[in-house]
Protein backbone atom coordinates (compact mmCIF):
# COMPACT_ATOMS: atom_id res chain seq x y z
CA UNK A 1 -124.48 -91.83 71.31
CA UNK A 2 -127.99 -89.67 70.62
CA UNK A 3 -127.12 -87.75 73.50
CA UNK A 4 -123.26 -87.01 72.70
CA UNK A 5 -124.74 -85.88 69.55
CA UNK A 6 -127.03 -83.61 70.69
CA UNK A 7 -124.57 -81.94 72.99
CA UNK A 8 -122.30 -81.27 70.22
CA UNK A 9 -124.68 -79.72 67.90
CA UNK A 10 -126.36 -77.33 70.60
CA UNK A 11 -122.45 -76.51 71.45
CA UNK A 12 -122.19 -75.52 67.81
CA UNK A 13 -125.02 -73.29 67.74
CA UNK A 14 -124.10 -71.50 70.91
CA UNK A 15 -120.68 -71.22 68.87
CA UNK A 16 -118.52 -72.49 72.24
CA UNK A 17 -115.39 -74.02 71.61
CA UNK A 18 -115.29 -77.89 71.36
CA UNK A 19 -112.77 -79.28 73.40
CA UNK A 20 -109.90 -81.20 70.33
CA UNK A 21 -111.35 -79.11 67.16
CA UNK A 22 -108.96 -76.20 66.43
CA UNK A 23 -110.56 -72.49 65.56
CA UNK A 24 -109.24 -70.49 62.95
CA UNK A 25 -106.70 -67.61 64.02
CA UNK A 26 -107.91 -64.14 63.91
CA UNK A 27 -104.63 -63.06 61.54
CA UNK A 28 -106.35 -65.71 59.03
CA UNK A 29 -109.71 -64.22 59.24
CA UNK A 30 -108.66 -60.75 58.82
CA UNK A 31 -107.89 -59.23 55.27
CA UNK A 32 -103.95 -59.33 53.86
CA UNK A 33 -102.10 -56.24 54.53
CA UNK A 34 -101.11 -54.44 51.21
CA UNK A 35 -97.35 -55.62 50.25
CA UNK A 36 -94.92 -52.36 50.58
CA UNK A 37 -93.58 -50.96 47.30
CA UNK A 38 -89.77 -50.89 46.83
CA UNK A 39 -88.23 -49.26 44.11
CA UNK A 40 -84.47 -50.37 43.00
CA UNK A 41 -82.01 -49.80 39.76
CA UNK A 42 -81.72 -52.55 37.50
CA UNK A 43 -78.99 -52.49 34.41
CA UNK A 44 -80.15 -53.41 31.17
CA UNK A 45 -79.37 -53.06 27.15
CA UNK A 46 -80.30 -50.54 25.58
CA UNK A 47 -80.32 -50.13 21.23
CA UNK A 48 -77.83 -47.02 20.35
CA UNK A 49 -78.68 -46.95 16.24
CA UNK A 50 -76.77 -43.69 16.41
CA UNK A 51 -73.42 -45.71 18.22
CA UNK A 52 -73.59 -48.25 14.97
CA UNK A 53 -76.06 -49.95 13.19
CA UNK A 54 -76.38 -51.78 9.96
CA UNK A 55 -78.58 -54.37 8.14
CA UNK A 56 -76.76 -55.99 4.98
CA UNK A 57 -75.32 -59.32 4.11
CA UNK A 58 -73.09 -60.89 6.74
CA UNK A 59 -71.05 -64.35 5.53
CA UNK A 60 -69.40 -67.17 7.48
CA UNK A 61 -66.86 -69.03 5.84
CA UNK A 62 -67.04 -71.85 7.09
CA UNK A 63 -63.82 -72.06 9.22
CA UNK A 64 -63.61 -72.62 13.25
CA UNK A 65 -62.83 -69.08 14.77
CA UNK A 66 -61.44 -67.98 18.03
CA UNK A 67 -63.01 -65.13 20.25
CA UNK A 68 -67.15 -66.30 20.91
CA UNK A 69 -69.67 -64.49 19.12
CA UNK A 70 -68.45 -61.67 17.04
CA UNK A 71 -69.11 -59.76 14.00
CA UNK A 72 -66.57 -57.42 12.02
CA UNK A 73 -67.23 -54.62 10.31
CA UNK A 74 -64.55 -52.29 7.96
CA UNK A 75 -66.51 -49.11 9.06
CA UNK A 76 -65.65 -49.44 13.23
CA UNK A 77 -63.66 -47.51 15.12
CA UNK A 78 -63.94 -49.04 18.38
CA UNK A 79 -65.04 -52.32 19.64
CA UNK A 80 -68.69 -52.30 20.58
CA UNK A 81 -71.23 -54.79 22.31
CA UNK A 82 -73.87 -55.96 19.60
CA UNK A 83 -77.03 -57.52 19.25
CA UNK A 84 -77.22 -59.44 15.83
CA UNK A 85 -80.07 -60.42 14.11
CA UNK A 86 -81.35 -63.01 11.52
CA UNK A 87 -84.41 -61.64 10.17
CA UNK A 88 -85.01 -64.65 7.70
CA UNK A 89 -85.71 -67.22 10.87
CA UNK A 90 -86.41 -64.50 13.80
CA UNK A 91 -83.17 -65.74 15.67
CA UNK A 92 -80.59 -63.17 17.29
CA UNK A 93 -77.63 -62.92 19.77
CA UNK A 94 -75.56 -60.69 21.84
CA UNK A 95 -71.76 -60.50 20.83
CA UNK A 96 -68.99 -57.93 20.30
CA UNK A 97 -68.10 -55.86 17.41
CA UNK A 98 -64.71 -55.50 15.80
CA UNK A 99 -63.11 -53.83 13.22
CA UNK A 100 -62.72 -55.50 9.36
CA UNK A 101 -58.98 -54.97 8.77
CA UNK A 102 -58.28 -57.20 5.62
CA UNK A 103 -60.38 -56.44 2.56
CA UNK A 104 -62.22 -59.40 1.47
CA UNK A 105 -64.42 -60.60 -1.80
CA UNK A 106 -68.01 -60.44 -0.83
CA UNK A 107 -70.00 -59.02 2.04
CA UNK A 108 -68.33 -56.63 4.18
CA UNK A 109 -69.67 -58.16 7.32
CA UNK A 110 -67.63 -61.41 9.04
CA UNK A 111 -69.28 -63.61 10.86
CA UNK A 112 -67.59 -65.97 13.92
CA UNK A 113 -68.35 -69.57 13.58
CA UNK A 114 -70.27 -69.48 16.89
CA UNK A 115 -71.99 -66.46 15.74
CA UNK A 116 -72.92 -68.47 12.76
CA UNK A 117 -74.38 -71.39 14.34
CA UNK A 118 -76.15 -69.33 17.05
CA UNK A 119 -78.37 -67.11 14.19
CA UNK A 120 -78.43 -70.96 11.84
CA UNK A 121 -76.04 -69.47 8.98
CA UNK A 122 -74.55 -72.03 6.58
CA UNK A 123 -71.40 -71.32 5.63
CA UNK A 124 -70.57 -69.56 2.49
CA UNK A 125 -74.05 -68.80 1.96
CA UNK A 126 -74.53 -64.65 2.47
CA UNK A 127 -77.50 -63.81 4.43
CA UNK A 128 -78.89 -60.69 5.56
CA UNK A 129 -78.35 -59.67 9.26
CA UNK A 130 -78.81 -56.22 11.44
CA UNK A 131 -76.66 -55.48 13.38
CA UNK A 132 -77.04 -52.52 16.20
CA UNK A 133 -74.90 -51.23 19.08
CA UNK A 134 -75.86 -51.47 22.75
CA UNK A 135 -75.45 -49.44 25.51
CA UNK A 136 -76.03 -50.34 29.54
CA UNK A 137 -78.34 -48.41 31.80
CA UNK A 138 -79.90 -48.08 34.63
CA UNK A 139 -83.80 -47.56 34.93
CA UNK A 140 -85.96 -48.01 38.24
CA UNK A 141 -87.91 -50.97 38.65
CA UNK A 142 -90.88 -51.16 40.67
CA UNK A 143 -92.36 -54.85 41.75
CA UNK A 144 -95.92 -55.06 40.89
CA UNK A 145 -97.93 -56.47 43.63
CA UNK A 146 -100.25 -59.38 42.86
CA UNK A 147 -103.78 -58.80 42.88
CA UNK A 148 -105.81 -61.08 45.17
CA UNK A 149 -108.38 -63.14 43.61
CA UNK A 150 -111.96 -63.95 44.92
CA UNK A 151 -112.53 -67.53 44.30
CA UNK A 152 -115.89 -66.18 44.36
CA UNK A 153 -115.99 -64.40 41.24
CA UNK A 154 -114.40 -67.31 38.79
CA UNK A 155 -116.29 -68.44 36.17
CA UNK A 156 -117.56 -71.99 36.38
CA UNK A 157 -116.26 -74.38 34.00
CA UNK A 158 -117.89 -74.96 30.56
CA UNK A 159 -119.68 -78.81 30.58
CA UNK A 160 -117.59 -81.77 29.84
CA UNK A 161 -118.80 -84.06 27.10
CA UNK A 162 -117.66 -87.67 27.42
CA UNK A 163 -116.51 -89.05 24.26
CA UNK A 164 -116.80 -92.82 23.93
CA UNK A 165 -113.15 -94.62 23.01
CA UNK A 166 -112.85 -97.31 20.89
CA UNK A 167 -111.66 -101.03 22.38
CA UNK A 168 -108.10 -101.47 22.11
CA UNK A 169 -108.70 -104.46 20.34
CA UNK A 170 -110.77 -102.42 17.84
CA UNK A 171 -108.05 -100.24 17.23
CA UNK A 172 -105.17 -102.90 16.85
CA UNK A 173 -107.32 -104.74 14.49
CA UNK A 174 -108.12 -101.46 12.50
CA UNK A 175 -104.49 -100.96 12.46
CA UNK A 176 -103.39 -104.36 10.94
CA UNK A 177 -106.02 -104.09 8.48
CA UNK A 178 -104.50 -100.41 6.99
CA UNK A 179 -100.85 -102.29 6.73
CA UNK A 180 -99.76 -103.08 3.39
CA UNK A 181 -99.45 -106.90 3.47
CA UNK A 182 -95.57 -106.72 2.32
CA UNK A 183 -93.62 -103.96 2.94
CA UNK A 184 -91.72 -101.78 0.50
CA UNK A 185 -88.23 -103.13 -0.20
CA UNK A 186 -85.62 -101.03 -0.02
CA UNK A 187 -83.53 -99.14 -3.15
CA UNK A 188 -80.26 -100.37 -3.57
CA UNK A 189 -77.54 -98.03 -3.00
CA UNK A 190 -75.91 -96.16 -5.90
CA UNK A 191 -72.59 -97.42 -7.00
CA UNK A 192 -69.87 -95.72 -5.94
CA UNK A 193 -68.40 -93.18 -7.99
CA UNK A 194 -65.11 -94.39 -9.60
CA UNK A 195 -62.46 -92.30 -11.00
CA UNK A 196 -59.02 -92.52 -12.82
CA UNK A 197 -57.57 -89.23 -11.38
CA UNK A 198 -54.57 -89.64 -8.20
CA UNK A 199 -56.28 -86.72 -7.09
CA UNK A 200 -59.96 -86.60 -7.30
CA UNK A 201 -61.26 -85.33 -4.07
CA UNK A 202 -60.88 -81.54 -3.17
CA UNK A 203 -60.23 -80.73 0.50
CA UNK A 204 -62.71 -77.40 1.99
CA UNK A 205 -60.73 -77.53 5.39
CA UNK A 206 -60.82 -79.21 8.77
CA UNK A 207 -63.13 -78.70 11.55
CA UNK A 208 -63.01 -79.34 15.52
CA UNK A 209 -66.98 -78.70 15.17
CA UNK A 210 -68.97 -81.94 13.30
CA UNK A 211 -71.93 -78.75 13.03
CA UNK A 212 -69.52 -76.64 11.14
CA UNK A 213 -68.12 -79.00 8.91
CA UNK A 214 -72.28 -80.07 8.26
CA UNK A 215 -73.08 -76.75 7.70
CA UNK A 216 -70.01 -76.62 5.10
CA UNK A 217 -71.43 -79.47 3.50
CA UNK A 218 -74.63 -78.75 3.13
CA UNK A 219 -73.47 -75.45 1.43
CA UNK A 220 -72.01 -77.30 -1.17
CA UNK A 221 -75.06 -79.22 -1.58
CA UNK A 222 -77.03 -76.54 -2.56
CA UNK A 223 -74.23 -75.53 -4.84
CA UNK A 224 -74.76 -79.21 -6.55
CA UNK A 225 -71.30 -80.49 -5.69
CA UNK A 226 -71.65 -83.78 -3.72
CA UNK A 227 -69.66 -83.83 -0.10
CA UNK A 228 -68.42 -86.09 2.12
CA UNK A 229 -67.05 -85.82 5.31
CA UNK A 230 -64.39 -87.82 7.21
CA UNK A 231 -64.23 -88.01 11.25
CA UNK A 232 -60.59 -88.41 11.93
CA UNK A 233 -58.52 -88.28 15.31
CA UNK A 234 -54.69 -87.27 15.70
CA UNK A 235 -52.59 -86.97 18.87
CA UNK A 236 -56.13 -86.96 21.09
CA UNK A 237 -57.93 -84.79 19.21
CA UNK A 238 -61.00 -85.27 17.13
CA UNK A 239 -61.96 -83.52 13.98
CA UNK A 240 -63.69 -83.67 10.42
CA UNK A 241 -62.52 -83.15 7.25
CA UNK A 242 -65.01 -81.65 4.13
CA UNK A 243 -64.26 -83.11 0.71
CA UNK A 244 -65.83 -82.71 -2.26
CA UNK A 245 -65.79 -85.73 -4.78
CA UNK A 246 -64.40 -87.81 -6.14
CA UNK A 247 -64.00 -86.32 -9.66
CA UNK A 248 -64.44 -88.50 -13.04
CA UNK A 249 -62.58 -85.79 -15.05
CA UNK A 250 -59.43 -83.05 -14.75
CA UNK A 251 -62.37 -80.67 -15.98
CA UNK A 252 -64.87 -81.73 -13.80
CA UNK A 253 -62.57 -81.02 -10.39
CA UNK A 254 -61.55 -77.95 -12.05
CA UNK A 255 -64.82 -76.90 -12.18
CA UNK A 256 -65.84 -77.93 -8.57
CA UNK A 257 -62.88 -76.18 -7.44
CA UNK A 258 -63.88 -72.82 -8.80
CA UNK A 259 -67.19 -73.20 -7.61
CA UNK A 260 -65.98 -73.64 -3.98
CA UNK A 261 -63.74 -70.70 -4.33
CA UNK A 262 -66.06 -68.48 -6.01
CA UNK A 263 -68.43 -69.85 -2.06
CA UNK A 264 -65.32 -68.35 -0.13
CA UNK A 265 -62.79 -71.25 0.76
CA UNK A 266 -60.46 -69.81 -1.22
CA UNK A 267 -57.42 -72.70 0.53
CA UNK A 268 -59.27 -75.24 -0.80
CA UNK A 269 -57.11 -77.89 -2.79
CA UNK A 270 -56.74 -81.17 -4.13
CA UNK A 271 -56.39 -84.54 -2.32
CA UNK A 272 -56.18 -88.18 -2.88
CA UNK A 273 -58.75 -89.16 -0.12
């Protein structure tokens, strides 16, 4: 064994080959070739302010709509692809742009229900949105080629600390200790809100969206008007139904009612349940 061992480390000073050890490739030794630069056309959006733009209030009823994401806008001419804005949360979307053809109370820009729950509108509630035309072009795009890095030249590591852990049975006993020794019991529910009228419950409208018909709810929370809403099915389908009640008084669900008009669901009626 002292002799195999000499053998093999005067072999590796003479730098001969040992017979079973592999020796690195020449292609592996030399330095990388420098990638080749391509240049292709790439399409892309591009803003057009001057096609259309605007930033004012923009309102969703709170109704399903057909078509995707869209806005709608009296002053169009021509459809256009948009990119819509919510500058209140930072959130935005690309839709398409139509024409406003039926004057409307409120703000003159519509908003699709998708386009609503994309930018986090609640329905009935104005909120300020831009909106500005794009346009598609094409611009060269070169690959940047990655820069090789010497391992050489990283910086070494900052030193770790150790930080000493407390026993788990420490920390289950410290645990126990900070629990109150009976917990909180809960507040009864408020009694249900009883009424003499056949009607006291005022329908918003139906929805084949449970996020629409939250959003419409929570609307006419903030308006003060407690909401309920109903998950109902009919021939296969599934939908939910917005009411807002019950009502104690004629005058008080004449009130509520104007309220919710006066928010934009101007079909809103009446209902037993």
């Amino acid at each position: 064994m002292a002799g195999t061992a000499i053998w093999l480390l005067a072999a590796c000073e003479n730098g001969a080959q040992l017979p079973g050890f592999l020796q690195p490739k020449d292609s592996e030794t030399s330095a990388a070739a420098p990638a080749s630069r391509s240049t292709r056309l790439v399409e892309r959006d591009v803003e057009a302010p001057d096609v259309f733009q605007v930033t004012e209030s923009g309102l969703w009823d709170g109704r399903p709509s057909l078509g995707g994401v869209w806005v709608a806008h009296p002053d169009v001419r021509e459809p256009e692809r948009v990119i819509i804005r919510n500058p209140s949360n930072g959130k935005f979307v690309i839709g398409a742009l139509f024409r406003k053809e039926r004057a409307t109370p409120g703000p003159e820009l519509q908003v699709s229900s998708d386009a609503a729950d994309a930018l986090g509108l609640v329905a009935g509630q104005p909120t300020n949105l831009n909106v500005t035309a794009l346009r598609r072009e094409k611009t060269p795009e070169t690959p940047q080629v990655p820069e090789t890095v010497d391992p050489a030249g990283l910086d070494a590591p900052d030193a770790v600390t150790a930080t000493e852990l407390d026993a788990p049975a420490a920390v289950a006993e410290a645990a126990l200790e900070a629990a109150p020794a009976t917990p909180p019991k809960p507040k009864p529910a408020p009694a249900p809100k009883t009424s003499s009228l056949d009607k006291p419950f005022i329908q918003l409208g139906i929805f084949s969206i449970e996020k629409n018909a939250e959003n419409t709810a929570a609307a006419m929370k903030s308006r003060g008007l407690a909401s309920v809403i109903k998950k109902q099915s009919s021939q296969g389908k599934t939908f939910w139904r917005v009411l807002v009640g019950p009502a104690a008084t004629a005058s008080e669900r004449a009130a509520a009612l104007k309220t919710i008009k006066a928010a934009g669901f101007t079909d809103a009626y009446a209902v037993s349940n």
